[in-house]
N, C-alpha and C. Protein backbone atom coordinates (compact mmCIF):
# COMPACT_ATOMS: atom_id res chain seq x y z
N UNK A 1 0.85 -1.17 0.00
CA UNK A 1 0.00 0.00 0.00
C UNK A 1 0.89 1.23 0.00
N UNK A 2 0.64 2.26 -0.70
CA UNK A 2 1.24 3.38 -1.03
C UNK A 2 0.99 4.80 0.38
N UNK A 3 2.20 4.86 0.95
CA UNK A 3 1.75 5.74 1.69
C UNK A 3 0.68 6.86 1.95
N UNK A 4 0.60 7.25 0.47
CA UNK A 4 -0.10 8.36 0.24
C UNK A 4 -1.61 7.79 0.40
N UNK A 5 -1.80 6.54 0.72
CA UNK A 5 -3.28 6.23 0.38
C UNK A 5 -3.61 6.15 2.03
N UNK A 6 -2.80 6.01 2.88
CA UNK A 6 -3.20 6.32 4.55
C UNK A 6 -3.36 7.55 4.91
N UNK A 7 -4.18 7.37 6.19
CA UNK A 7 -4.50 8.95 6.66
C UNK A 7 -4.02 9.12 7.64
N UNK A 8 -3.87 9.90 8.06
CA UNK A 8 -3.50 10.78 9.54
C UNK A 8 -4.60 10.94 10.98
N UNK A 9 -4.51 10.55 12.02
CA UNK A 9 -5.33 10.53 12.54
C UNK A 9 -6.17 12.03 12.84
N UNK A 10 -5.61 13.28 12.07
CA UNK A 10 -5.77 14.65 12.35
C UNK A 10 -7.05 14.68 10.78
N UNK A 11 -6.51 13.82 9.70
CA UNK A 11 -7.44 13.85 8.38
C UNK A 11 -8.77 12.75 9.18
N UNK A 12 -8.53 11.59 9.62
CA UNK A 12 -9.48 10.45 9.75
C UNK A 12 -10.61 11.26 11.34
N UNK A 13 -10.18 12.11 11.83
CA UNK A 13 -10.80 13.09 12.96
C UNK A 13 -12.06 13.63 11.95
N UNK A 14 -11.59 14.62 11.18
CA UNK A 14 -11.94 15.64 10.05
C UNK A 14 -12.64 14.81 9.23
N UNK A 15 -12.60 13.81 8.44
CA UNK A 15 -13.44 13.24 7.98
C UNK A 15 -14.87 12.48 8.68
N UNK A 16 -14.06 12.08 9.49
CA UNK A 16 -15.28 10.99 10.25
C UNK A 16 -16.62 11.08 11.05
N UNK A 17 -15.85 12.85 11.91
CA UNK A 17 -16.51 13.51 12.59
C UNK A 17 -16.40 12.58 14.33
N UNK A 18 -15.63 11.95 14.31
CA UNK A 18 -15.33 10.93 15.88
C UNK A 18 -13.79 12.04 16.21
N UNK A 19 -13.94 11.96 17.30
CA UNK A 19 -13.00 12.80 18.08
C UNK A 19 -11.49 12.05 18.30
N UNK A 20 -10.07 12.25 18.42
CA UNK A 20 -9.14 11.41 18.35
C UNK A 20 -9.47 10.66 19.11
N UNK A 21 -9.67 11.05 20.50
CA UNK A 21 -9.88 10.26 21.75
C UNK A 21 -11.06 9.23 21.57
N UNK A 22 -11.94 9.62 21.14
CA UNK A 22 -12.86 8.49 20.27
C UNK A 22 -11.91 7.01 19.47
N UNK A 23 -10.94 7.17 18.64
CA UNK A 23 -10.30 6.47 17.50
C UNK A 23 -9.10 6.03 18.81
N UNK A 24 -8.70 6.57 19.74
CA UNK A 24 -7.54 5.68 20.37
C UNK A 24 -8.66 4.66 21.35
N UNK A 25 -9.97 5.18 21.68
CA UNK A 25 -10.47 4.50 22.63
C UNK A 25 -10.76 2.94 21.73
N UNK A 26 -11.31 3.24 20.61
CA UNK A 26 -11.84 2.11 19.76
C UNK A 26 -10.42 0.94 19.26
N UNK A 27 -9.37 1.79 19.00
CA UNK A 27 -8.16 0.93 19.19
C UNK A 27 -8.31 0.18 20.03
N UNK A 28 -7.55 0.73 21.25
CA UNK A 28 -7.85 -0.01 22.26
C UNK A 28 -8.87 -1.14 22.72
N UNK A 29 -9.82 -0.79 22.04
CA UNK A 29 -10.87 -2.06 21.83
C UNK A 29 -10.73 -2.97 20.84
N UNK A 30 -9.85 -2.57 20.04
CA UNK A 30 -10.07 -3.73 18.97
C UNK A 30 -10.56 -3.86 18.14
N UNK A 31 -11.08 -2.32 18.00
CA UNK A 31 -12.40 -2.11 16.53
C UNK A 31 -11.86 -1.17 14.86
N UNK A 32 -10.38 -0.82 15.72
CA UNK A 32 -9.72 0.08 15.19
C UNK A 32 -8.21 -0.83 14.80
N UNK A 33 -7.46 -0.79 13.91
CA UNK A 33 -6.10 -1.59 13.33
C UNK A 33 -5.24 -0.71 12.66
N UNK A 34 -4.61 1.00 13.28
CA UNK A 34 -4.04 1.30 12.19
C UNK A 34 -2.57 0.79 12.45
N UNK A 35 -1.64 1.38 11.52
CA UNK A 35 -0.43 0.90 11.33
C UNK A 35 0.29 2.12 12.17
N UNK A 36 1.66 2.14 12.34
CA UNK A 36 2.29 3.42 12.72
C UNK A 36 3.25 3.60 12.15
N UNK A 37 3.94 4.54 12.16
CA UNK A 37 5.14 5.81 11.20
C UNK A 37 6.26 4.93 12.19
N UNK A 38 7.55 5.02 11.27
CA UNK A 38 8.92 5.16 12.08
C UNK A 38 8.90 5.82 13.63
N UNK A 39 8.36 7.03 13.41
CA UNK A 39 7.83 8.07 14.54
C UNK A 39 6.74 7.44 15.29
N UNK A 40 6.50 6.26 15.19
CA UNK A 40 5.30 5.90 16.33
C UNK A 40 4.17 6.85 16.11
N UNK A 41 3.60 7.75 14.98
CA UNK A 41 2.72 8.50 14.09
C UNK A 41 1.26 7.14 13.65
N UNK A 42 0.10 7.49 14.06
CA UNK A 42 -1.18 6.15 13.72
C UNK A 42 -1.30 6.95 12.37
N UNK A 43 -1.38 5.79 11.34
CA UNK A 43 -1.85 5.63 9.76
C UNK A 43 -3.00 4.96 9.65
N UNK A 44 -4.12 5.22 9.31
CA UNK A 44 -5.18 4.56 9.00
C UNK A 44 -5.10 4.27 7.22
N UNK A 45 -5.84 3.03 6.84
CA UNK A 45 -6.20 2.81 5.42
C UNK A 45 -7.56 3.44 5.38
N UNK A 46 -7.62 4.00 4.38
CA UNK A 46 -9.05 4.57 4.11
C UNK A 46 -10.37 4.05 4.45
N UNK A 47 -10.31 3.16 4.15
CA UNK A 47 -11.58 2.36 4.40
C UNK A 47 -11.83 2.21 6.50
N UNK A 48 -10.94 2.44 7.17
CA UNK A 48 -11.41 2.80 8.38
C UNK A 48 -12.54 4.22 8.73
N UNK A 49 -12.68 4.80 7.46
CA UNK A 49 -13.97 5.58 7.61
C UNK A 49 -15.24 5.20 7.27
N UNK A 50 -15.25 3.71 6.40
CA UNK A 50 -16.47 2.73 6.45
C UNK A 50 -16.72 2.18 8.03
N UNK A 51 -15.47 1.58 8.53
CA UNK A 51 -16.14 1.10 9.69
C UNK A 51 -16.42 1.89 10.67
N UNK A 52 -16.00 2.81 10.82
CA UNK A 52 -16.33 3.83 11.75
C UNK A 52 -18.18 4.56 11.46
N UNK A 53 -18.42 4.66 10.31
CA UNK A 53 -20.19 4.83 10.33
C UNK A 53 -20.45 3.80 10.69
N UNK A 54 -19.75 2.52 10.03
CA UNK A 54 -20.38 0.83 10.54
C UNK A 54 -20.59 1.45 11.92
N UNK A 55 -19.78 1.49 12.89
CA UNK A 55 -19.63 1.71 14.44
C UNK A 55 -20.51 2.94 14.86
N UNK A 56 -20.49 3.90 14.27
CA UNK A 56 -21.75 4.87 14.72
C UNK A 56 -23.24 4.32 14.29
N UNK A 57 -23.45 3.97 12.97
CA UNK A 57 -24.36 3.33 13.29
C UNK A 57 -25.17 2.11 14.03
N UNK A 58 -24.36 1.28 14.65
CA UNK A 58 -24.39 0.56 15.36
C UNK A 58 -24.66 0.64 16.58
N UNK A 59 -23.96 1.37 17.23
CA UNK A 59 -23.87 2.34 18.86
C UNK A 59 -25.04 2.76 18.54
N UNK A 60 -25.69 3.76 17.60
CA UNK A 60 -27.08 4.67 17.96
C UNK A 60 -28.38 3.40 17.60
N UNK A 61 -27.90 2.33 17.48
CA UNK A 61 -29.23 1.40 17.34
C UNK A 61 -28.81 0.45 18.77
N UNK A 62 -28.15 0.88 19.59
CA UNK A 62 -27.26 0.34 20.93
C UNK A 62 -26.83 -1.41 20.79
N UNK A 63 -26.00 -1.25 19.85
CA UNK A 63 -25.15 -2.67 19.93
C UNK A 63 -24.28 -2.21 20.60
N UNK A 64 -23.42 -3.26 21.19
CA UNK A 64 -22.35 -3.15 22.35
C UNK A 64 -21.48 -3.12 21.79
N UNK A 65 -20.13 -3.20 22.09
CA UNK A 65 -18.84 -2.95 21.49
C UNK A 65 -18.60 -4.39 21.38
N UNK A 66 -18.54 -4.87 22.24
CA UNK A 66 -18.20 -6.65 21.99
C UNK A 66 -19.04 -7.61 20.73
N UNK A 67 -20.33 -6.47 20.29
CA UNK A 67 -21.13 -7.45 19.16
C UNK A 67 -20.41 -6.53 18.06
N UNK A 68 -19.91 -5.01 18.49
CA UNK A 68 -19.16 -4.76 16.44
C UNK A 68 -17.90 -4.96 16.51
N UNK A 69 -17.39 -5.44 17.41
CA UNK A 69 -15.80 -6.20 17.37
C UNK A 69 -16.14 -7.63 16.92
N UNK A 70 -16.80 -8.13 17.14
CA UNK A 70 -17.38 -9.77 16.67
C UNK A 70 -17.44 -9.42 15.22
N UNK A 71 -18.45 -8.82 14.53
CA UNK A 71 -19.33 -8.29 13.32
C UNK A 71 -17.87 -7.86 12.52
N UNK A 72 -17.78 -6.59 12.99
CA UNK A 72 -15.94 -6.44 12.55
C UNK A 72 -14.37 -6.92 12.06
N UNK A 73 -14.36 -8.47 13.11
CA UNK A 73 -13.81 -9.32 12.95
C UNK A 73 -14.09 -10.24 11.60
N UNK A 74 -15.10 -10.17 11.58
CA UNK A 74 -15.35 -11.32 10.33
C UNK A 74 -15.48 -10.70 9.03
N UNK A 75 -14.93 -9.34 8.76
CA UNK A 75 -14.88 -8.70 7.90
C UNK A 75 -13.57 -9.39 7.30
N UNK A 76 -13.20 -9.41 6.20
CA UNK A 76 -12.43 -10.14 5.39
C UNK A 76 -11.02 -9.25 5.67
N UNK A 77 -9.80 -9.97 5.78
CA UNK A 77 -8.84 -9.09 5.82
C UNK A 77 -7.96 -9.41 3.97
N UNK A 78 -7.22 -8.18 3.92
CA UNK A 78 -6.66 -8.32 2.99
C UNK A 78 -7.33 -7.24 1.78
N UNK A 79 -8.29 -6.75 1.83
CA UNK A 79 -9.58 -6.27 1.08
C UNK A 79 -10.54 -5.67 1.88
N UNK A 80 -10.89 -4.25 0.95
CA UNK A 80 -11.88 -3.39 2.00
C UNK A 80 -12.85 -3.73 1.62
N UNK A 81 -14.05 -4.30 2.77
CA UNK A 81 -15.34 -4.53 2.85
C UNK A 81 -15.98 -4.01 1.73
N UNK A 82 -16.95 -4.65 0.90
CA UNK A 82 -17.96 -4.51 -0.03
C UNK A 82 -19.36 -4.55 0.58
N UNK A 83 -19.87 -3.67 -0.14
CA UNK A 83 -21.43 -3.48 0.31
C UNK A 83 -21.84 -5.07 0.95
N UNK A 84 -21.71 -5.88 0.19
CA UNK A 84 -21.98 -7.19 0.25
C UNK A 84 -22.12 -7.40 1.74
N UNK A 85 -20.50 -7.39 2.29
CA UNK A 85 -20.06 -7.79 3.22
C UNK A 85 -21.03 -6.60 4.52
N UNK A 86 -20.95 -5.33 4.58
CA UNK A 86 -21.97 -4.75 5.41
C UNK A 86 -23.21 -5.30 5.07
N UNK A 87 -23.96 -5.57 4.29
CA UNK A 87 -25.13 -5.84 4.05
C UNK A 87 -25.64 -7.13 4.97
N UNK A 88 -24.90 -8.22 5.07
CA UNK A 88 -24.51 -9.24 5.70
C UNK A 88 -24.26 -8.75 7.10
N UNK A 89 -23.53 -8.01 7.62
CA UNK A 89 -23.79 -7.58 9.19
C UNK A 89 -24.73 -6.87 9.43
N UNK A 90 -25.18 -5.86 8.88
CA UNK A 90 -26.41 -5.19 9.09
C UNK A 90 -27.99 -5.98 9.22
N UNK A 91 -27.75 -6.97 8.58
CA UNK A 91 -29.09 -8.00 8.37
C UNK A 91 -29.39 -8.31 10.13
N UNK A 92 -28.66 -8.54 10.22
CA UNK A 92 -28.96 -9.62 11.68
C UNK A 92 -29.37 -7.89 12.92
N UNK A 93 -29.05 -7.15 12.20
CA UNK A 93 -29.62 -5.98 13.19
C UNK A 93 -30.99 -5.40 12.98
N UNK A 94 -31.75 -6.31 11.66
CA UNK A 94 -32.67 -5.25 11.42
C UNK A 94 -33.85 -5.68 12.21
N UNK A 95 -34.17 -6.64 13.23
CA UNK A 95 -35.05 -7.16 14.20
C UNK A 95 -35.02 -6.37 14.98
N UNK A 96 -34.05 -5.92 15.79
CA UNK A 96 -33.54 -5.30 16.81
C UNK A 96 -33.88 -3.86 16.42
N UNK A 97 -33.95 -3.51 15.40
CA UNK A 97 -34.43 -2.16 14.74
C UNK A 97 -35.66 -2.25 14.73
N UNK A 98 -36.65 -2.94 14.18
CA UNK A 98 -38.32 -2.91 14.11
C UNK A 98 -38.58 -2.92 15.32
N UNK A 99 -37.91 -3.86 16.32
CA UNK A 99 -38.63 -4.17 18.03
C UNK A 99 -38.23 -2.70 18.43
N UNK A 100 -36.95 -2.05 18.36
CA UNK A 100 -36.98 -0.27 18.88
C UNK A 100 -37.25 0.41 18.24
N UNK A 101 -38.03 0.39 16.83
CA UNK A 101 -39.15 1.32 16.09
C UNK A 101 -40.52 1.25 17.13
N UNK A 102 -40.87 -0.16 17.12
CA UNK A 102 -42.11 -0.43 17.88
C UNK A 102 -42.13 0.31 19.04
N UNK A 103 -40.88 0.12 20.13
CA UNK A 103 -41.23 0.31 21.36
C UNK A 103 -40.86 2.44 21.48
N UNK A 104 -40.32 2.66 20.26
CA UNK A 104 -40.15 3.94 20.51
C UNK A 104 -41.80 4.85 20.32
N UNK A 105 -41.92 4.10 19.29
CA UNK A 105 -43.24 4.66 18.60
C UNK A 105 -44.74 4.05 19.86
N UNK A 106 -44.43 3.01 20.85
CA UNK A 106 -45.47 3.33 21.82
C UNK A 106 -45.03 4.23 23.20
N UNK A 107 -43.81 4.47 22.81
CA UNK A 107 -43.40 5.47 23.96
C UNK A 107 -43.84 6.86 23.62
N UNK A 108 -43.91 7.31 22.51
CA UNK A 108 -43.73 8.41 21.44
C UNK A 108 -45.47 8.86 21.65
N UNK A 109 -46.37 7.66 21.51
CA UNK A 109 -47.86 7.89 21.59
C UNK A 109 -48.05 7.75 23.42
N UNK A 110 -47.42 7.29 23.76
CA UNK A 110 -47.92 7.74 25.07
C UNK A 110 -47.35 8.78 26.29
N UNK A 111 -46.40 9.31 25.58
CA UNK A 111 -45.76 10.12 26.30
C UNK A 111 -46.53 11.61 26.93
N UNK A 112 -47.50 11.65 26.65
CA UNK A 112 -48.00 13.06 27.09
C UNK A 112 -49.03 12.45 28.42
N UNK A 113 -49.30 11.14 28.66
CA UNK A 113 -50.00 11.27 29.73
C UNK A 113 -49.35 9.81 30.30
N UNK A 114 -48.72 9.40 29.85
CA UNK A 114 -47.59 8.10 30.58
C UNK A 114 -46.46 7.70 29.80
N UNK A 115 -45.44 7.40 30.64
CA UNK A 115 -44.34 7.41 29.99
C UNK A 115 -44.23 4.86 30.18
N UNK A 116 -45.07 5.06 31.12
CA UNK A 116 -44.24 3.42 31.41
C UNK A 116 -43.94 3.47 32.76
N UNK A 117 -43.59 4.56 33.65
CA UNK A 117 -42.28 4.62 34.72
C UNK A 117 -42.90 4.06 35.73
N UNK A 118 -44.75 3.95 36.29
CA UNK A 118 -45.43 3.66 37.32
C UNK A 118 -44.95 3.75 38.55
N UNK A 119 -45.28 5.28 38.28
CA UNK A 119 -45.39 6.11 39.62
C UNK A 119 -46.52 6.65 39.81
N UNK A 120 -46.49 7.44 41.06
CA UNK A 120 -47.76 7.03 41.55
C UNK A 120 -48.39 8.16 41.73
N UNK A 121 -47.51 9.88 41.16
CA UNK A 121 -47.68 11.00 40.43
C UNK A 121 -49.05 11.46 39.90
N UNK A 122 -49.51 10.86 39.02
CA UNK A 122 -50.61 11.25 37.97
C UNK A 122 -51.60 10.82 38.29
N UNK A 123 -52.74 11.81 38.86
CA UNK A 123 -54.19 11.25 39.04
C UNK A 123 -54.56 10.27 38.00
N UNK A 124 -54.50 10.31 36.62
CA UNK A 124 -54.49 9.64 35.85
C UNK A 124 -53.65 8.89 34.43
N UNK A 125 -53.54 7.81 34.53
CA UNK A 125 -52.59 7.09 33.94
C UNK A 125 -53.27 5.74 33.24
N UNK A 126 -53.32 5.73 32.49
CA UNK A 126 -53.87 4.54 31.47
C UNK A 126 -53.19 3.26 31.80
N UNK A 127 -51.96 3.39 32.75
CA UNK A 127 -51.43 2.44 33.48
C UNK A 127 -50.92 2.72 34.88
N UNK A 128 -52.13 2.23 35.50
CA UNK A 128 -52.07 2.62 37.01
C UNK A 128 -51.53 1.79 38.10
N UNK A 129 -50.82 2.16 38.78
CA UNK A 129 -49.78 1.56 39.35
C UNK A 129 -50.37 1.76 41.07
N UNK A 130 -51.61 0.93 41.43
CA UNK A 130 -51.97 0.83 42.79
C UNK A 130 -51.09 0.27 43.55
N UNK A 131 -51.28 1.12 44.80
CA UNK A 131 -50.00 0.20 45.79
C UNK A 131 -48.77 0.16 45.68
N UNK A 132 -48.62 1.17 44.61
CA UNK A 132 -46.92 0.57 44.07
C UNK A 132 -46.46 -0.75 43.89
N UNK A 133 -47.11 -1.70 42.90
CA UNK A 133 -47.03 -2.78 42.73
C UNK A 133 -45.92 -2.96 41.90
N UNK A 134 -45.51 -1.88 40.96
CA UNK A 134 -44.35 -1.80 40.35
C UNK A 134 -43.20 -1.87 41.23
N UNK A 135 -42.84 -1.68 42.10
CA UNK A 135 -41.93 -1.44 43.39
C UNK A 135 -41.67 -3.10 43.24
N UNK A 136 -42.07 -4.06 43.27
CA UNK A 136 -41.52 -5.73 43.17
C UNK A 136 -41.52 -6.04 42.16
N UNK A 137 -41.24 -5.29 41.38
CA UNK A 137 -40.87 -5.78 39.55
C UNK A 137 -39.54 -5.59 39.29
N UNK A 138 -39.18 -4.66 40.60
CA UNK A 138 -38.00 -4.43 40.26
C UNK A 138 -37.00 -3.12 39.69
N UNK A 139 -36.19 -2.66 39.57
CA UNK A 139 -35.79 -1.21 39.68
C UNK A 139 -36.41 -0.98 38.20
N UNK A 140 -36.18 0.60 37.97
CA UNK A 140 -36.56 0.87 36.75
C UNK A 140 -38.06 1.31 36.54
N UNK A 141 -37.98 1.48 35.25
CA UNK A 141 -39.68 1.71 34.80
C UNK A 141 -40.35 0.38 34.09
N UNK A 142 -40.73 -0.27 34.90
CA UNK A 142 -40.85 -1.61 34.96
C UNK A 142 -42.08 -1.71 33.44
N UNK A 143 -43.16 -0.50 33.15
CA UNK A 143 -43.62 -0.72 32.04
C UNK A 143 -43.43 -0.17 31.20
N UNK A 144 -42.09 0.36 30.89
CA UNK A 144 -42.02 0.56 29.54
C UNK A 144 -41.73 -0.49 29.15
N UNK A 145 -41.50 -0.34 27.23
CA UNK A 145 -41.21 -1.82 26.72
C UNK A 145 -39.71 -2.05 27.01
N UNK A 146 -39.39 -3.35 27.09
CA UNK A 146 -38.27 -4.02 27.73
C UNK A 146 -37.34 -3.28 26.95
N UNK A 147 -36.95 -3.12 25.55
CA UNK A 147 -35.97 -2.65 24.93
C UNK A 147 -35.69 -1.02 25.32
N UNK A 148 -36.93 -0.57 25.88
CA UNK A 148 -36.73 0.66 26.27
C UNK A 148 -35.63 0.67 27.76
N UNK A 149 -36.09 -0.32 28.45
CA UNK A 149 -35.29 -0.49 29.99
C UNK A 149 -34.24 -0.86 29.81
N UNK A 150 -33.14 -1.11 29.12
CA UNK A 150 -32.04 -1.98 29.11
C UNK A 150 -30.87 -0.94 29.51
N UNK A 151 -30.41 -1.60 30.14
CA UNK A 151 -29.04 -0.40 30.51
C UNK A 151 -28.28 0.34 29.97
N UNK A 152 -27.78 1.43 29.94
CA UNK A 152 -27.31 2.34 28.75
C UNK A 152 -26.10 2.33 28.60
N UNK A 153 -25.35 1.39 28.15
CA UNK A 153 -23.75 1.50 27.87
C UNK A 153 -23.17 3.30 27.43
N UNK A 154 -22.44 3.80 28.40
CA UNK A 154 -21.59 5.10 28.28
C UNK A 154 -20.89 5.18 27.18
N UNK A 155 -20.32 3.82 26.62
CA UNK A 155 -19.31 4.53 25.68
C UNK A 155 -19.94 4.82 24.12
């Protein structure tokens, strides 16, 4: 590969719109492979700005880092990924997309007079939470939809 065809982690910033500290964190994970300069300088191949939307889009539909390092991994080495090859990881996400279309879109219609959270707040609630019966379901907003409750990975 011809030098000139790697980037700089100051160009792959600028393009990508992910922050450096973003691109050393994802190294560090294993999601990221660049090469380095004599100078210990990170070179990316171009095509690390495919996986990096791969990886933003992924994160905002909340896959974990351990399922696009898996997904990632089985990307072919030697050769930059073809539609083909995303098309093929993206598939297995699009369930997980309709079930948080669904559950956004009954959060979305009920949000002006219940959210799910069953508390005990609102004279009226289309889901009424006597006794605090929600209280032994367990922490959280025990009725929203499940994909809505799931814990929110920080990174």
């Amino acid at each position: 590969m011809d030098a000139h065809d790697l980037l700089t982690i100051g160009e792959v910033v600028e393009r990508s719109g992910f922050p450096a500290s973003a691109l050393r964190f994802y190294e560090r994970e294993g999601l990221l492979h660049p090469t380095r300069t004599a100078g210990g300088q990170r070179r990316y191949e171009r095509s690390v700005l495919r996986r990096l939307a791969f990886i933003r889009a992924a994160r905002t539909i909340g896959v974990g880092l351990d399922e696009i390092r898996e997904a990632l991994d089985s990307l072919p080495n030697g050769r930059t990924p073809t539609k083909a090859d995303w098309t093929r990881l993206s598939r297995a996400w699009r369930k997980r997309l309709d079930e948080q279309i669904e559950a956004l879109v009954a959060l979305r219609d009920g949000l002006d007079s219940c959210i799910g959270c069953g508390c005990l707040s609102l004279q009226r609630c289309r889901i009424s939470n006597p006794g605090d019966r929600a209280a032994t379901m367990g922490a959280g907003a025990r009725f929203l939809p499940a994909l809505l409750r799931r814990p929110v990975d920080a990174h």
